[in-house]
Protein backbone atom coordinates (compact mmCIF):
# COMPACT_ATOMS: atom_id res chain seq x y z
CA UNK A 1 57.29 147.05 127.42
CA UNK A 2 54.77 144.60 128.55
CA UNK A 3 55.58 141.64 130.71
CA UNK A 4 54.47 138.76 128.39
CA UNK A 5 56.37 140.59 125.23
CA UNK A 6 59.94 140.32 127.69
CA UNK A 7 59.82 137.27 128.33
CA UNK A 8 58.97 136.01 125.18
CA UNK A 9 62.34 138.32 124.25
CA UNK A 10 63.98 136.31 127.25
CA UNK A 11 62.64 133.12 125.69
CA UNK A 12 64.26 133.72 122.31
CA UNK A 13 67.33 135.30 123.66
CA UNK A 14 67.99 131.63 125.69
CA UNK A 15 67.04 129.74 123.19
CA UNK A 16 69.40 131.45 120.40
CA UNK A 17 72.29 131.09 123.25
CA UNK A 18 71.27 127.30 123.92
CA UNK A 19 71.62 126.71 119.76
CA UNK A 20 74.63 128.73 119.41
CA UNK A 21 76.05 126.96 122.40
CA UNK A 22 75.27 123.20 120.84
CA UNK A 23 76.73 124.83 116.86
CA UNK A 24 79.81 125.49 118.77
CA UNK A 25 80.39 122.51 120.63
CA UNK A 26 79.61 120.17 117.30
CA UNK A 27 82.05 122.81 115.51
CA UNK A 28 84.96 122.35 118.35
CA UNK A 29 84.09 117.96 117.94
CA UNK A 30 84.07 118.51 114.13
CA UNK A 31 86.69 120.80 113.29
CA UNK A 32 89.58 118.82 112.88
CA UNK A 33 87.82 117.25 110.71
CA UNK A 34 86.19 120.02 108.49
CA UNK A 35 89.97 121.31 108.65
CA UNK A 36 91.50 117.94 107.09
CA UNK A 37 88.91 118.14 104.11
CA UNK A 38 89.46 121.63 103.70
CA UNK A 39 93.16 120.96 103.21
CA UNK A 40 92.79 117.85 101.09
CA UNK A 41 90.26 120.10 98.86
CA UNK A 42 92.19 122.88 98.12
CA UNK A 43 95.80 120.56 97.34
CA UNK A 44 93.43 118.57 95.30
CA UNK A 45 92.13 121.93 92.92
């Protein structure tokens, strides 16, 4: 495998891990939230 083609793989691979890492952070501030609508939803149908 080439250099430059690694560490563009290397430059995805962080930056998929960086995203994921934000998603889940957002989702952990969020999800008592997205829980309470959930619940109110599904009493409400």
């Amino acid at each position: 495998m080439p250099a430059g083609q690694r560490r563009f793989m290397f430059v995805v691979v962080c930056a998929r891990w960086r995203w994921l890492d934000r998603v889940f952070k957002m989702e952990k501030k969020n999800g008592a939230k997205l829980r309470l609508l959930k619940t109110s939803n599904h009493s409400n149908s």
